[in-house]
C-alpha atoms as a PDB file:
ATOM      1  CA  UNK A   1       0.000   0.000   0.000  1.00  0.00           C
ATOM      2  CA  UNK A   2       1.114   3.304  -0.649  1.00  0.00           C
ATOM      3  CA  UNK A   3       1.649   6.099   1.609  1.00  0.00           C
ATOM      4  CA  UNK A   4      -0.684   8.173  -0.269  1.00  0.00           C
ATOM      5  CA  UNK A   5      -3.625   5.800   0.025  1.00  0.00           C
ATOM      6  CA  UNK A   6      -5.711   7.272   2.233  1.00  0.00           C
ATOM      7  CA  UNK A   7      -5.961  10.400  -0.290  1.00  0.00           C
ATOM      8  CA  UNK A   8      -9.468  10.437  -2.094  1.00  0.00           C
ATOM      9  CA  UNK A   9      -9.675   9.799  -5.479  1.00  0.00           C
ATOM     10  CA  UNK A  10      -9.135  12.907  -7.500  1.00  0.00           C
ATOM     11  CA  UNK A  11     -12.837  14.363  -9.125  1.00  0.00           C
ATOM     12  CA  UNK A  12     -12.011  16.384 -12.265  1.00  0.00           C
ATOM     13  CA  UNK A  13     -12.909  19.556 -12.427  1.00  0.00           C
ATOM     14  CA  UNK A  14     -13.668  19.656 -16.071  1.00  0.00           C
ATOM     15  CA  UNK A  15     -15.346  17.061 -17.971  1.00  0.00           C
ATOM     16  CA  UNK A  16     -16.778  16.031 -21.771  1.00  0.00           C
ATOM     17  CA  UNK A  17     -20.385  16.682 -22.716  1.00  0.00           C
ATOM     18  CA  UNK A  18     -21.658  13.361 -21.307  1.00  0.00           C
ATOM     19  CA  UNK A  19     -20.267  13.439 -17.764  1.00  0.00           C
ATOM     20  CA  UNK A  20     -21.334  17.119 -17.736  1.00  0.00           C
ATOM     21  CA  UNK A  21     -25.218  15.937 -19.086  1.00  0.00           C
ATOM     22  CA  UNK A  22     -25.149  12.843 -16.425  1.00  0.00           C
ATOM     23  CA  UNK A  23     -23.645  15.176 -13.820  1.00  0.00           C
ATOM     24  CA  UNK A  24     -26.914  17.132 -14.093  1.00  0.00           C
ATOM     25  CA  UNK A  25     -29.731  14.214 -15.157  1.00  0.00           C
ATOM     26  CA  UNK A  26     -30.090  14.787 -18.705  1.00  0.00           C
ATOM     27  CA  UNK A  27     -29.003  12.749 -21.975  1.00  0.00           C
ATOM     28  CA  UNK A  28     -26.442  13.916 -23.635  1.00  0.00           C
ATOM     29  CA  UNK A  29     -28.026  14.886 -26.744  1.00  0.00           C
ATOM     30  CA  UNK A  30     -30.486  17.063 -24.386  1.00  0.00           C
ATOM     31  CA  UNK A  31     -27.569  18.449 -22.958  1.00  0.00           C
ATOM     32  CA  UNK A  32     -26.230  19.599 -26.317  1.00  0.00           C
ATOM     33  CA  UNK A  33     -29.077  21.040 -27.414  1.00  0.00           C
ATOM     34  CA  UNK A  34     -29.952  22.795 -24.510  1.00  0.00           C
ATOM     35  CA  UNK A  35     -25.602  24.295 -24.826  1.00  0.00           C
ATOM     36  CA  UNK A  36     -26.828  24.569 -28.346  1.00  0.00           C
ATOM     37  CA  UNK A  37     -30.201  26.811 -27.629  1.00  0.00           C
ATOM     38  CA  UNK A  38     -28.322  28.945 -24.614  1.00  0.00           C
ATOM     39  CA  UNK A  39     -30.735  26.498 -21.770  1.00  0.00           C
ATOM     40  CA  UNK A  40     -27.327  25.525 -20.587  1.00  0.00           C
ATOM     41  CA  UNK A  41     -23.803  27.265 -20.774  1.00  0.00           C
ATOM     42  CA  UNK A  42     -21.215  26.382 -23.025  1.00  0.00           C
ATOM     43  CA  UNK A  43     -17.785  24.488 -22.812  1.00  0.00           C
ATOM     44  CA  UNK A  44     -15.205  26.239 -20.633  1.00  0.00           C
ATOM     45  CA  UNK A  45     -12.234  24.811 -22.314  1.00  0.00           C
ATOM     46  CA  UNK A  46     -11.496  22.067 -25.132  1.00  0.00           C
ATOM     47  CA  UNK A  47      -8.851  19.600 -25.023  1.00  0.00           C
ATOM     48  CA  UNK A  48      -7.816  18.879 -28.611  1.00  0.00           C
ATOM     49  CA  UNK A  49     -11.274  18.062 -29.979  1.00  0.00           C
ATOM     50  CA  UNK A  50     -13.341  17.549 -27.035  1.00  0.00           C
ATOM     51  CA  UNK A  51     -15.445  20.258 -25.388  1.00  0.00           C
ATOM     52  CA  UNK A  52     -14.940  20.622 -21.421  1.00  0.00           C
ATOM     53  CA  UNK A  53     -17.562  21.707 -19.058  1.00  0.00           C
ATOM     54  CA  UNK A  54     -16.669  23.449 -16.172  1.00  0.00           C
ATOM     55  CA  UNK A  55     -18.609  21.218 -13.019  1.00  0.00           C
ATOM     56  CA  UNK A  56     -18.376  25.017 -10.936  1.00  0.00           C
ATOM     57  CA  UNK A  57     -19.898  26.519 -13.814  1.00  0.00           C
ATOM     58  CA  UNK A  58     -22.653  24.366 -13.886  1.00  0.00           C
ATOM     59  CA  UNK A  59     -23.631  24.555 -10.019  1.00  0.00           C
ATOM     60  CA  UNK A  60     -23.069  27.683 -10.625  1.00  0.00           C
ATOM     61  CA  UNK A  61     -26.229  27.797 -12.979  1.00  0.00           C
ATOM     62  CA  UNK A  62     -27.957  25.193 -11.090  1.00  0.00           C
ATOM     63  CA  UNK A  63     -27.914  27.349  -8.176  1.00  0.00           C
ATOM     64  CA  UNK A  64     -29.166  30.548 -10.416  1.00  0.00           C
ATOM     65  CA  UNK A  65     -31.606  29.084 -12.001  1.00  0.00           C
ATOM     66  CA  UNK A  66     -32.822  27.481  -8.603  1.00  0.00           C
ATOM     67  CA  UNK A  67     -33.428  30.467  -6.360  1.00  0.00           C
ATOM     68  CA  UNK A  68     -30.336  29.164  -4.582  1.00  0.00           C
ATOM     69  CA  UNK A  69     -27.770  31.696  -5.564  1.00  0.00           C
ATOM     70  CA  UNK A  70     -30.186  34.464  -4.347  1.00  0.00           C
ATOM     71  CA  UNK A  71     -30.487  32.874  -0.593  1.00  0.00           C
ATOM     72  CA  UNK A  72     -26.941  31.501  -0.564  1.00  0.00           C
ATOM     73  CA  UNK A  73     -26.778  34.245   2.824  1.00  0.00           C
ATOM     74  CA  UNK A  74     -29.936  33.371   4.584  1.00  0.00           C
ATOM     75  CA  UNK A  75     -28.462  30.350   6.471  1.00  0.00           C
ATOM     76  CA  UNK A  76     -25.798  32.204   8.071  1.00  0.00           C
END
């Protein structure tokens, strides 16, 4: 065993179009239409030829479009 292997695994931060539409419960061709329409935001970054989705980016909407982002202070 390692002496690293209590370390969590590592969660990227960015990810392709179908681990971003699985990350928030829809099919990835939903997903891409919704990017597509401006539902949804668009890739953060691209590695070669993929499109990357930015996970903070998308909670980030999540919240928005939620209410949550407005009440983030009302817990304190």
């Amino acid at each position: 065993m390692g002496r690293h292997a209590a370390i969590a695994p590592i969660l990227p931060r960015l990810v392709d179009a179908a681990t971003a539409a699985a990350y928030l419960g829809r099919g990835r061709t939903m997903f891409l239409e919704q990017v597509k329409v401006g539902l949804l935001p668009r890739p953060s970054d691209r590695n070669g030829n993929v499109d990357l989705w930015d996970l903070r980016v998308l909670d980030r909407h999540v919240d928005q479009r939620s209410g949550l982002a407005s009440n983030l202070g009302e817990w304190d």
